[in-house]
Structure formats: structure tokens, C-alpha cells
Protein backbone atom coordinates (compact mmCIF):
# COMPACT_ATOMS: atom_id res chain seq x y z
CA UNK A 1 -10.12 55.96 40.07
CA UNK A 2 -10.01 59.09 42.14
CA UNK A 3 -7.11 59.72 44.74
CA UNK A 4 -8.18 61.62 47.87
CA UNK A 5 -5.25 63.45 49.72
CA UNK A 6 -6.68 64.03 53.18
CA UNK A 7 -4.49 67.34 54.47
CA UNK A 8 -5.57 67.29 58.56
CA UNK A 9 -3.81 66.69 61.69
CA UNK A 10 -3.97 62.84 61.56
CA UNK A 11 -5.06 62.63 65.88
CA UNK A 12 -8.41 63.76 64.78
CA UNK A 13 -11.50 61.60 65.20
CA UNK A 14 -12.49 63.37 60.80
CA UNK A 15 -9.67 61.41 59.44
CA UNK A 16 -11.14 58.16 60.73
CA UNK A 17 -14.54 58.73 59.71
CA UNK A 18 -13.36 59.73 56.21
CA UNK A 19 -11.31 56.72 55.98
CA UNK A 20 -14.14 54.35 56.79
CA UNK A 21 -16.87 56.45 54.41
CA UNK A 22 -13.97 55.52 51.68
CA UNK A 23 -13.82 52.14 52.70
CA UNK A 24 -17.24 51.55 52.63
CA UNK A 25 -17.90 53.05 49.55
CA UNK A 26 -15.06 50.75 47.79
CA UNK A 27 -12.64 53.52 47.16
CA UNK A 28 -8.76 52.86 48.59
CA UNK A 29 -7.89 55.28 51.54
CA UNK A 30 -6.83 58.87 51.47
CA UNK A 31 -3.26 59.64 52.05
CA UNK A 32 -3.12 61.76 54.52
CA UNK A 33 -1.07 64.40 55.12
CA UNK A 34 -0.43 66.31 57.93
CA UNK A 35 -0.33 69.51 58.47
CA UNK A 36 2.30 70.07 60.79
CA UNK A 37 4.71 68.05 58.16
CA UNK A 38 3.25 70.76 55.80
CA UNK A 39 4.19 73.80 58.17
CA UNK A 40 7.63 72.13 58.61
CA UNK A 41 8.01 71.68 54.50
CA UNK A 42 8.38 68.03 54.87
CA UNK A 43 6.54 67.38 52.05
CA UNK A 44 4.82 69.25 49.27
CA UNK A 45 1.23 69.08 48.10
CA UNK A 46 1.95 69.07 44.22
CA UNK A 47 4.42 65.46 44.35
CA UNK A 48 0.89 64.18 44.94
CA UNK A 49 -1.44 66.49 42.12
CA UNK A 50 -3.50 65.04 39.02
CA UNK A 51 -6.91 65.71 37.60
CA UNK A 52 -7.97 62.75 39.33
CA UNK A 53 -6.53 63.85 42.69
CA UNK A 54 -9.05 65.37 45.43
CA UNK A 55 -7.62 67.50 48.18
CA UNK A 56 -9.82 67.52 51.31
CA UNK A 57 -8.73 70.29 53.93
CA UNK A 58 -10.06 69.36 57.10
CA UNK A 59 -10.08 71.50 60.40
CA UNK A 60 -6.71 72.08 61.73
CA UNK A 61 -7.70 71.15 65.80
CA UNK A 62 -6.40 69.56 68.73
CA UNK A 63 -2.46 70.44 67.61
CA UNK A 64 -0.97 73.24 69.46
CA UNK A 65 2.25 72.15 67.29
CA UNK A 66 0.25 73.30 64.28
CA UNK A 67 -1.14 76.53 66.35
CA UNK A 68 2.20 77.45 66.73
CA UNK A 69 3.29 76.80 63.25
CA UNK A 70 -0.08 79.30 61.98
CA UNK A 71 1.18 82.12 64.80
CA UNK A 72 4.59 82.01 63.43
CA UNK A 73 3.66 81.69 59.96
CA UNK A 74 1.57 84.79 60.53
CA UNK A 75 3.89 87.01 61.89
CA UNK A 76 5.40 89.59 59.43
CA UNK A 77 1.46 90.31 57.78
CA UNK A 78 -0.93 92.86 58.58
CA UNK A 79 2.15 94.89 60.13
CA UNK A 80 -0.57 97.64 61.08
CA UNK A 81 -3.22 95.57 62.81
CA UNK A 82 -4.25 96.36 66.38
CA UNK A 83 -4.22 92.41 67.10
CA UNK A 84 -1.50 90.81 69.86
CA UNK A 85 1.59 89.89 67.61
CA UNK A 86 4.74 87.73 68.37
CA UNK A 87 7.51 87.46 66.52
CA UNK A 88 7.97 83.94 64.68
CA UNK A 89 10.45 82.44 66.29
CA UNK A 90 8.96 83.64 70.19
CA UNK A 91 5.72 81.80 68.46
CA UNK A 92 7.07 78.11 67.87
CA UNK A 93 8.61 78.64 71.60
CA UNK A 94 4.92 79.34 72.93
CA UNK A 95 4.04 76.95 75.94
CA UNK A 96 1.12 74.53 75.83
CA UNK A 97 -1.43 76.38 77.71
CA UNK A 98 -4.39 74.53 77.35
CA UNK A 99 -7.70 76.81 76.12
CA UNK A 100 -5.65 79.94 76.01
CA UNK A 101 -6.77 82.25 73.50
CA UNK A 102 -4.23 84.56 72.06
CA UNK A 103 -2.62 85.56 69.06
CA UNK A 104 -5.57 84.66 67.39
CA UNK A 105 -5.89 87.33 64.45
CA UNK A 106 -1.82 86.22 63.62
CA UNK A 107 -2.87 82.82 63.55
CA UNK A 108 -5.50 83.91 60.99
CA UNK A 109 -3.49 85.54 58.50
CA UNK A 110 -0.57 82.28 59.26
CA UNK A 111 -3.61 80.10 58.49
CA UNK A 112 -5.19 82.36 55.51
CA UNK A 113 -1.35 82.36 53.82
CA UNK A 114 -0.47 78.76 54.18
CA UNK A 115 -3.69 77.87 52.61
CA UNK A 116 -3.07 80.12 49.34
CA UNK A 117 0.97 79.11 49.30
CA UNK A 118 -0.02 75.19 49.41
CA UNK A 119 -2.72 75.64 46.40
CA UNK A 120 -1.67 78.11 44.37
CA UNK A 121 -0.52 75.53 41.51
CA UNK A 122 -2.44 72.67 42.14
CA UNK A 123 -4.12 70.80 39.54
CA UNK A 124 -6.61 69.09 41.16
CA UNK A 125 -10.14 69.40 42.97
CA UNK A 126 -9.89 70.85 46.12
CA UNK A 127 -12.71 70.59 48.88
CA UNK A 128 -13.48 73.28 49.82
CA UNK A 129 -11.56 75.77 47.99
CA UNK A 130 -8.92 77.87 50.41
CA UNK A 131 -10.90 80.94 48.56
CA UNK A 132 -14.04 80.17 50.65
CA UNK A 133 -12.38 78.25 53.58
CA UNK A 134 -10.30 82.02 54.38
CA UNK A 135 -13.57 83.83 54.05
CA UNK A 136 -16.04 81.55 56.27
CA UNK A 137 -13.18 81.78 58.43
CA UNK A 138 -13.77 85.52 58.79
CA UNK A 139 -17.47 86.08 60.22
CA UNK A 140 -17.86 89.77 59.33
CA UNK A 141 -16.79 89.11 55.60
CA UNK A 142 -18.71 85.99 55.62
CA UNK A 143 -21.86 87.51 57.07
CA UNK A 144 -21.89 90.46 55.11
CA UNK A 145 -20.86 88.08 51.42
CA UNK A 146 -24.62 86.58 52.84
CA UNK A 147 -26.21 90.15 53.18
CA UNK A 148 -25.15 90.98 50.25
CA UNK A 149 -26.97 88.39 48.60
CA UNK A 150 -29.86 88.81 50.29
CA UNK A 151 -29.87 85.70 52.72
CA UNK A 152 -31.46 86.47 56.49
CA UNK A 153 -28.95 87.38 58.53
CA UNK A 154 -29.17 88.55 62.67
CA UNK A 155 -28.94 92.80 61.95
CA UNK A 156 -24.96 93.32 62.38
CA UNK A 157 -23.48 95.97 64.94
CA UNK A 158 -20.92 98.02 62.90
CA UNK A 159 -19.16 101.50 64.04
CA UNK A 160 -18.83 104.27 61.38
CA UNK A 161 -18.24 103.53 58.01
CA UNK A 162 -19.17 99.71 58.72
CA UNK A 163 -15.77 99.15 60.79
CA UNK A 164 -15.68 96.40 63.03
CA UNK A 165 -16.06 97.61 66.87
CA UNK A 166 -12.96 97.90 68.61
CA UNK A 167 -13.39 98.45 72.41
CA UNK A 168 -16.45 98.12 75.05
CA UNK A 169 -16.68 101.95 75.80
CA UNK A 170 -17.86 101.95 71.53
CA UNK A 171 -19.60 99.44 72.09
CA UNK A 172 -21.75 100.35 74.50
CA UNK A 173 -22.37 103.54 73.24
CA UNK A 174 -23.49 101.94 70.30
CA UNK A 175 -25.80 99.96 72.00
CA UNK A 176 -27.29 102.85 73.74
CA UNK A 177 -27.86 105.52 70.53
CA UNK A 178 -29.11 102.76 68.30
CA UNK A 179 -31.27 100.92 71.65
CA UNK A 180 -30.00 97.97 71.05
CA UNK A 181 -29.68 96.49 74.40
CA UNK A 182 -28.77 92.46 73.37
CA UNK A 183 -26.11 91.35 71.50
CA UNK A 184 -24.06 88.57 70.52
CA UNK A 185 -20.11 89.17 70.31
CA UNK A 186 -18.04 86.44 68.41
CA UNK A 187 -13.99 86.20 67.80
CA UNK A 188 -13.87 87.04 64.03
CA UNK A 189 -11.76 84.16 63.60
CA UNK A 190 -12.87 81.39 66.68
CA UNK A 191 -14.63 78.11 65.91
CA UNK A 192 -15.94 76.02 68.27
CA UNK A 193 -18.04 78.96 70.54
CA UNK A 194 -14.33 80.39 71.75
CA UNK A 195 -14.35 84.02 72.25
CA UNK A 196 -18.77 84.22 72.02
CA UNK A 197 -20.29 86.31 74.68
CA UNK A 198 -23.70 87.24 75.02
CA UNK A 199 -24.20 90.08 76.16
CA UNK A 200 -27.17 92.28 77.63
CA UNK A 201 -27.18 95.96 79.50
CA UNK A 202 -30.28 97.54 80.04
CA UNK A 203 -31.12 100.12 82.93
CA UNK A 204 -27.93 99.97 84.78
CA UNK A 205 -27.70 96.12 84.49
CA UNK A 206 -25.42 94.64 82.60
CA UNK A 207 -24.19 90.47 82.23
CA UNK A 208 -22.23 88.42 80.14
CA UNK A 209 -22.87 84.85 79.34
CA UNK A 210 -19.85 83.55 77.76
CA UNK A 211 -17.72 80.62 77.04
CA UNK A 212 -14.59 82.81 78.34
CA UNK A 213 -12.96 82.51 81.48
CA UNK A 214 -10.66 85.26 82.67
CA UNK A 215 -7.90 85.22 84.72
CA UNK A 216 -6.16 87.61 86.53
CA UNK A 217 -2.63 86.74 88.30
CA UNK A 218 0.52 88.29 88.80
CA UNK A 219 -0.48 91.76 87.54
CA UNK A 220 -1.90 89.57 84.13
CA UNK A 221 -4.83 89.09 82.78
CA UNK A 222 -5.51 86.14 80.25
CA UNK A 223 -8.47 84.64 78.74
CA UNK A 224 -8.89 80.63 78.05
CA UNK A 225 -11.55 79.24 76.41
CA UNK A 226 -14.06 77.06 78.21
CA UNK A 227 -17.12 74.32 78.20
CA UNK A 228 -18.04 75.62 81.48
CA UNK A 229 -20.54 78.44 80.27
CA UNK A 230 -19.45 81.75 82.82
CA UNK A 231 -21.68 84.55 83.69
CA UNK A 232 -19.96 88.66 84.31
CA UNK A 233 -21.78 91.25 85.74
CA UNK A 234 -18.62 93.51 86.96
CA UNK A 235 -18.45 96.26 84.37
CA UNK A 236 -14.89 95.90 84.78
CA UNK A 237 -14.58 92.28 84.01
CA UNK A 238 -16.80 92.56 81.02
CA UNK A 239 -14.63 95.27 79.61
CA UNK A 240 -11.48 92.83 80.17
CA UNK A 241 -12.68 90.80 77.97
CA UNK A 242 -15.12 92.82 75.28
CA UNK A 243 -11.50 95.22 74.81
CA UNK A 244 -9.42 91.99 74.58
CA UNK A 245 -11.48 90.35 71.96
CA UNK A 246 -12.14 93.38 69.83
CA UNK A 247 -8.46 93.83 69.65
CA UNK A 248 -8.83 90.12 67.80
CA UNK A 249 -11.47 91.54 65.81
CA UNK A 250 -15.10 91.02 66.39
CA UNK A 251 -18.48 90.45 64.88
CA UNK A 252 -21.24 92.09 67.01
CA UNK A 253 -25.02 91.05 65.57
CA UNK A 254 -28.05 91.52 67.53
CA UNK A 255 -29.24 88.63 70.03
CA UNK A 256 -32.51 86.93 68.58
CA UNK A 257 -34.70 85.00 70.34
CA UNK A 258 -34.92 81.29 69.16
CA UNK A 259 -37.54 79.15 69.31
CA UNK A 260 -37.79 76.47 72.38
CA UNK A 261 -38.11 72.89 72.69
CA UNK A 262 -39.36 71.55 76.07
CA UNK A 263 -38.75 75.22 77.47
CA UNK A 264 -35.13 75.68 76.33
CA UNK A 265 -33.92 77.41 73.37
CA UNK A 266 -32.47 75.81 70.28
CA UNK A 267 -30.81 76.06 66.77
CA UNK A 268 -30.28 73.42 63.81
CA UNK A 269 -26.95 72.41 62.69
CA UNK A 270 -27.87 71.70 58.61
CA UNK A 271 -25.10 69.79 56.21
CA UNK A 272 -25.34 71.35 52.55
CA UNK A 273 -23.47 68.84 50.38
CA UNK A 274 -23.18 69.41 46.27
CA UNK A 275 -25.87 72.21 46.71
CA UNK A 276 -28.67 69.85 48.95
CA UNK A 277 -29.33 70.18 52.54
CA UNK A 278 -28.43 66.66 54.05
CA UNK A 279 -28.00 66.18 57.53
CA UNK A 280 -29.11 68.14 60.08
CA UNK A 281 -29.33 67.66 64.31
CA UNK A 282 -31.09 70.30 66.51
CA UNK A 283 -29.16 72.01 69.31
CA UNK A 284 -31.09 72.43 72.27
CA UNK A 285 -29.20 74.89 74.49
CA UNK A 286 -29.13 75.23 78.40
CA UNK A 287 -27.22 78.84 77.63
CA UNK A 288 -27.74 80.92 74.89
CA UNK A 289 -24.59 79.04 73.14
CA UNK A 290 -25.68 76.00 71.37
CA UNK A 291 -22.62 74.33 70.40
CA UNK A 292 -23.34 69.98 71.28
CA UNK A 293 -19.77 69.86 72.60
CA UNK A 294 -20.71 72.90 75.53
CA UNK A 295 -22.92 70.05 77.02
CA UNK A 296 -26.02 70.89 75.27
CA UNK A 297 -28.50 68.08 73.41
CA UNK A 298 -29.09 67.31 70.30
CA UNK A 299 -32.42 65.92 68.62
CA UNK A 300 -33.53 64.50 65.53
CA UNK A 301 -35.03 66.71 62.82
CA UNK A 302 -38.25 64.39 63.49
CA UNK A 303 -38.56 66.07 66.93
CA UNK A 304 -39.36 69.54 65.68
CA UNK A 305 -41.45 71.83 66.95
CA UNK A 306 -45.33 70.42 65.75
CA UNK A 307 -46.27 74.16 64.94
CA UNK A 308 -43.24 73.98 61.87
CA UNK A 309 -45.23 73.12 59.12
CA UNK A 310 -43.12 71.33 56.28
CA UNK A 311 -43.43 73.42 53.97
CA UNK A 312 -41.75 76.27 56.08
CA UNK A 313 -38.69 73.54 57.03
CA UNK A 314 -38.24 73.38 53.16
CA UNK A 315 -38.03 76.91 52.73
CA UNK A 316 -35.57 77.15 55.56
CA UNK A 317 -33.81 74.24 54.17
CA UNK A 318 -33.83 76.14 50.96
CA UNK A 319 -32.38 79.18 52.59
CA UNK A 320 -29.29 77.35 53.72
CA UNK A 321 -28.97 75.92 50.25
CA UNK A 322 -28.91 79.47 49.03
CA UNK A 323 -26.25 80.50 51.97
CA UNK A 324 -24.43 77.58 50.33
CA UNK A 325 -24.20 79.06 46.90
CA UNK A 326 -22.83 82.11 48.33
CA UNK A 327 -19.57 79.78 47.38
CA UNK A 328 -19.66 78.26 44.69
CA UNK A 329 -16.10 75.97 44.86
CA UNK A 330 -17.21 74.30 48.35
CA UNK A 331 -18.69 71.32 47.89
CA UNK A 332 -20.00 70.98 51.75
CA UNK A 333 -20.42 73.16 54.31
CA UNK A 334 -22.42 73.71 58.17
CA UNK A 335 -24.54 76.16 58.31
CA UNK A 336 -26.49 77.23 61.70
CA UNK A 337 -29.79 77.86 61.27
CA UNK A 338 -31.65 80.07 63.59
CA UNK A 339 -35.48 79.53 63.77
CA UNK A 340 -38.07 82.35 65.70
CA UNK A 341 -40.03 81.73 68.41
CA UNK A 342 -42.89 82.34 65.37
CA UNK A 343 -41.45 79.09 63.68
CA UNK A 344 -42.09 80.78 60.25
CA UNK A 345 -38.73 83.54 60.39
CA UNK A 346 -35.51 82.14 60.38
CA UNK A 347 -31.52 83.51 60.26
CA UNK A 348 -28.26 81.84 59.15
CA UNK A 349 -26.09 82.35 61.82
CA UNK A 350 -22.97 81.37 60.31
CA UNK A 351 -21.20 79.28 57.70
CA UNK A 352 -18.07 76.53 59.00
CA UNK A 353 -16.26 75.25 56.43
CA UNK A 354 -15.24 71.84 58.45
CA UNK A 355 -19.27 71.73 59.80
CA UNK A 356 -19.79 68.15 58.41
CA UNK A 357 -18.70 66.20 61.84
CA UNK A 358 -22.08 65.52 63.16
CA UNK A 359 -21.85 61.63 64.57
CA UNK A 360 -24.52 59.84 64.49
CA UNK A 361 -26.91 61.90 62.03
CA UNK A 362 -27.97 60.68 59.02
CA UNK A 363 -29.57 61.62 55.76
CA UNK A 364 -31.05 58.25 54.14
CA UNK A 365 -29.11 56.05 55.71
CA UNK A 366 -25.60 57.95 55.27
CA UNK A 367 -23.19 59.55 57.41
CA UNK A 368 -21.67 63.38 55.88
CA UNK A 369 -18.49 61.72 55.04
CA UNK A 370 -20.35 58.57 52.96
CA UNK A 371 -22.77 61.15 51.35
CA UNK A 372 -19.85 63.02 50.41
CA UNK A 373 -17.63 60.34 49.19
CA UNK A 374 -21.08 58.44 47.01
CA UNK A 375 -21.30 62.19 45.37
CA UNK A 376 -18.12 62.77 44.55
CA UNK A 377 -18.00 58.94 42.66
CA UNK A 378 -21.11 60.14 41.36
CA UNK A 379 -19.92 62.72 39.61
CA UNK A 380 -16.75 61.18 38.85
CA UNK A 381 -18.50 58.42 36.62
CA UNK A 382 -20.75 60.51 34.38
């Protein structure tokens, strides 16, 4: 019988749902492990490794405990980057602040080393590989892996010598030789819409929509991330927070238009699992980020547009399964799925790792984590 090892911070409403897609599919429950007793080397991931053991990484949210412990763990790498640093032990003494963004490129390279130092000897199957997990965790390697291959992408905004854009001065000059006068700008490594702005200047206007709040007090400035979607049009306030996210690193792509439900603008959410597109929930948007927890509604695939025919929904299907194979050791992924105002072109957006948590969507009958577990058994008995 397999033995799942569920490696998450255990408050998280993923562990139950696992838990209950192994219980319903007559398989004993995952021990889980958390990963602040990881960080803290209270226990070690190979006293628990055989072939027949599955590792499941899940999203490590909702534990500024763990935040802290990535930060710190972070702290001696990339000794040249132009990202906010803290030394480790000023990191593990960080106060809750809730929302605050910061540190976020240390707690990156924390996350991106912890991964490879847990795995590196392990024996057994690991979903999804800490190879692709550290790489869909970087959108500009991610979305350029996906270029590469020849997958429909939004056209990326890169300085000379594709380098990632490192103030708003370059970027707006960028923006102005190339005419490019809408774009989207995302935290390299945020999940979750923190650090997105989109952003348009045309004529002398300019205006961020963005999930960012900034706050200026005592002679500081800090940015928290926000579900109440915020609108800039002070140059200087933009530039507060284009300069301090590009000093996170950035990916800049062009804004597309989507196509519209009942007036408003959406995206689809798709689940590839072993290779197939399963689930999937439409996005409608009252802003120009999507993301269901920002307020926004979701729809059943049944309520597409009429003017999608199916056999352009299976070729967009198909194009996410294609995304998917971009890496080849994860066994599920989320992939957003932008569709024109045409309903015949379509973009991946981007790739999460942990994009399988969509409650209450279901592909024949089955939840992600049952379709998951059913698969993995699957395979398992041949």
C-alpha cells in the first residue's frame, strides 16, 4: 500500500481535503509533516522514505512562523542581488505584520534551498518535484521555459539582453520606444495576486490598478498586500511601488484583453492532473485581477461563452496540457488560461504548482484531491 507524507503547514484548509480524498478512496491518512518542524530540524524527511512512500509538498501559507524560517533560511545566498536582505537571526525576530510584503526575493532563495536540502536523497515519489516547484515559482523562468517550447504566452517586457526591469523610470521608457502603453507587472516570486499591478500610461495619463496598498508613515514607506483592489494615478506613488517591486524582481508582459461574460472580463483556472486537463472554474473579474479570493465569481465551464465552439475549448484544453509537459516530474499543476475577446486565441498566463484548491469544482464527479489520489492508486496497481 502506498504511504503519503503530506509536508504543509497543518492550519491549512489542503491538508483536510487531502485527508478526506484519502479516506474516501480507502487509503489510510497522510502523515503530515509540518513545515515549520522541518525549518526547526525537528524531524527529517528520509526516517519516513521507501519506494512506496509519496511526498506531497503543498503551499507553504497562512504561517508567518514558516515566512520567517524561509527569510532566514535565505539569508547568506545571492550575496549580490539588489533585493531587501536581513540577516537570519533579525529575520526569525520579524514582527507579524499582517499582508506586508518584504523580503520577498530572500524568502525565495530560503524557500528554493530548503526544498533541494529536504530531497536531495530521497527515495521516493515526490509530487511535484522541488525541480519544477522552484521554477513555477519564478514567473520569468517559468514563462520563458513555456516560450521556449512554443506555448502562447502574453509578449514579455524585458530590458537589454532579456534582463528583468529594474526601476519605473526603465520601465516607462520601455513602454514608450517599443509603444507599448498596457502592461501587467507581477512579483517574480508572489502567489496569490500580491505584488500584480496593472498598469496603463498613455498621453500624459497614467493609473495603476493593483492589489498593493502603500503606506507612508514616519518618514517610511511600506507596501502590504490587499483584497481591496487600489487604483494610483500620482506618478510618484506609482513609482513607490513599480521601484519597490522591481527591486524583488519582476515579470512585466503586455496587458491582453480577455474575453467577457455578462460585460466583465474573465479567465479559466484549468487542473492538469497525470497529463489531462480536469477541473476547471471560470474567473469572472470586477478588476483586471481575477484571483476568486479578490472577491471575484466563479462559473462553471458549462457557462461559457456560446460563441466557444468545443472544438476550440479542446484545443485550449490541449494547450494547457502541453504547458503541463513543460515539467515532466509534476504530476498536477494550475494553469491560468487566458481566452480573447475573439474566443478562438488564447494565452497561459502562468503555471502554480499548489493550483489544485478549487472547492467545489468537479471533473466527473471528483474533487482535485480524489482525482489525484484514484490516479496515483491507479498507477500504483498496474
Amino acid at each position: 500500500m502506498l504511504n503519503f507524507i503530506l509536508i504543509a503547514n497543518p492550519e491549512t484548509r489542503r491538508v483536510q481535503l487531502f485527508q478526506q480524498a484519502l479516506e474516501r478512496c480507502g487509503v489510510p491518512p497522510a502523515r503530515s509533516i509540518s513545515y515549520a518542524d522541518l525549518l526547526a530540524c525537528r524531524c527529517d524527511l528520509a526516517q519516513f522514505d521507501s519506494p512506496d512512500t509519496i511526498f506531497r509538498f503543498d503551499a507553504p501559507e497562512r504561517s508567518f512562523e514558516v515566512d520567517r524560517g524561509f527569510i532566514a533560511a535565505g539569508a547568506e545566498l545571492e550575496p549580490d542581488g539588489r533585493h531587501q536582505r536581513i540577516s537570519a537571526s533579525a529575520a526569525v525576530q520579524l514582527p507579524a505584520d499582517l499582508g506586508r510584503i518584504w523580503y520577498q526575493r530572500q524568502w525565495y532563495l530560503g524557500w528554493r534551498q530548503c526544498l533541494k536540502t529536504w530531497t536531495a536523497n530521497l527515495q521516493g515519489r515526490i509530487l511535484n518535484h522541488p525541480d519544477d516547484i522552484i521554477i513555477m515559482f519564478d514567473k520569468v523562468r517559468c514563462q520563458q521555459i513555456l516560450a521556449t517550447a512554443g506555448i502562447p504566452v502574453p509578449p514579455m517586457l524585458f530590458d537589454d539582453r532579456n534582463s528583468t526591469i529594474t526601476s519605473y523610470d526603465r520601465l516607462c521608457t520601455l513602454m514608450d520606444d517599443r509603444k507599448i502603453d498596457r502592461v501587467f507587472i507581477k512579483l517574480a516570486h508572489g502567489s496569490s495576486a500580491s505584488g500584480v499591478v496593472a498598469y496603463e500610461r498613455r498621453n500624459g495619463y497614467e493609473r495603476a490598478i493593483t492589489t498593493v496598498e502603500r503606506v507612508a508613515e514616519g518618514g517610511e514607506l511600506r507596501f502590504y498586500n490587499s483584497r481591496l483592489i487600489r487604483q494610483y494615478r500620482a506618478t510618484d506613488a506609482i513609482a513607490d511601488i513599480v521601484n519597490f517591486l522591481a527591486s524583488e524582481s519582476i515579470q512585466v508582459e503586455t496587458w491582453l484583453p480577455k474575453a467577457r461574460l455578462a460585460g466583465r472580463e474573465f479567465d479559466v483556472r484549468v487542473v492538469v492532473i497525470g497529463g489531462k486537463a480536469r477541473q476547471a472554474v471560470i474567473r469572472v473579474g470586477n478588476s483586471p485581477m481575477t484571483n476568486l479570493h479578490l472577491g471575484n465569481d466563479r462559473r462553471e465551464i458549462a457557462d461559457l461563452p456560446p460563441g466557444l465552439s468545443p472544438v476550440v475549448w479542446e484545443e485550449m484544453l490541449a494547450t494547457c496540457e502541453r504547458a503541463a509537459a513543460c515539467f515532466p516530474n509534476t504530476f498536477y499543476c494550475g494553469i491560468d488560461l487566458l481566452i480573447a475577446p475573439n474566443l478562438r486565441e488564447h494565452y497561459i498566463l502562468e503555471l502554480n504548482a499548489f493550483g489544485d484548491l478549487l472547492q467545489g469544482i468537479t471533473w466527473q464527479g471528483e474533487d482535485t484531491y480524489t482525482t489525484q489520489v484514484r490516479m496515483l492508486l491507479t498507477e500504483y496497481l498496474k
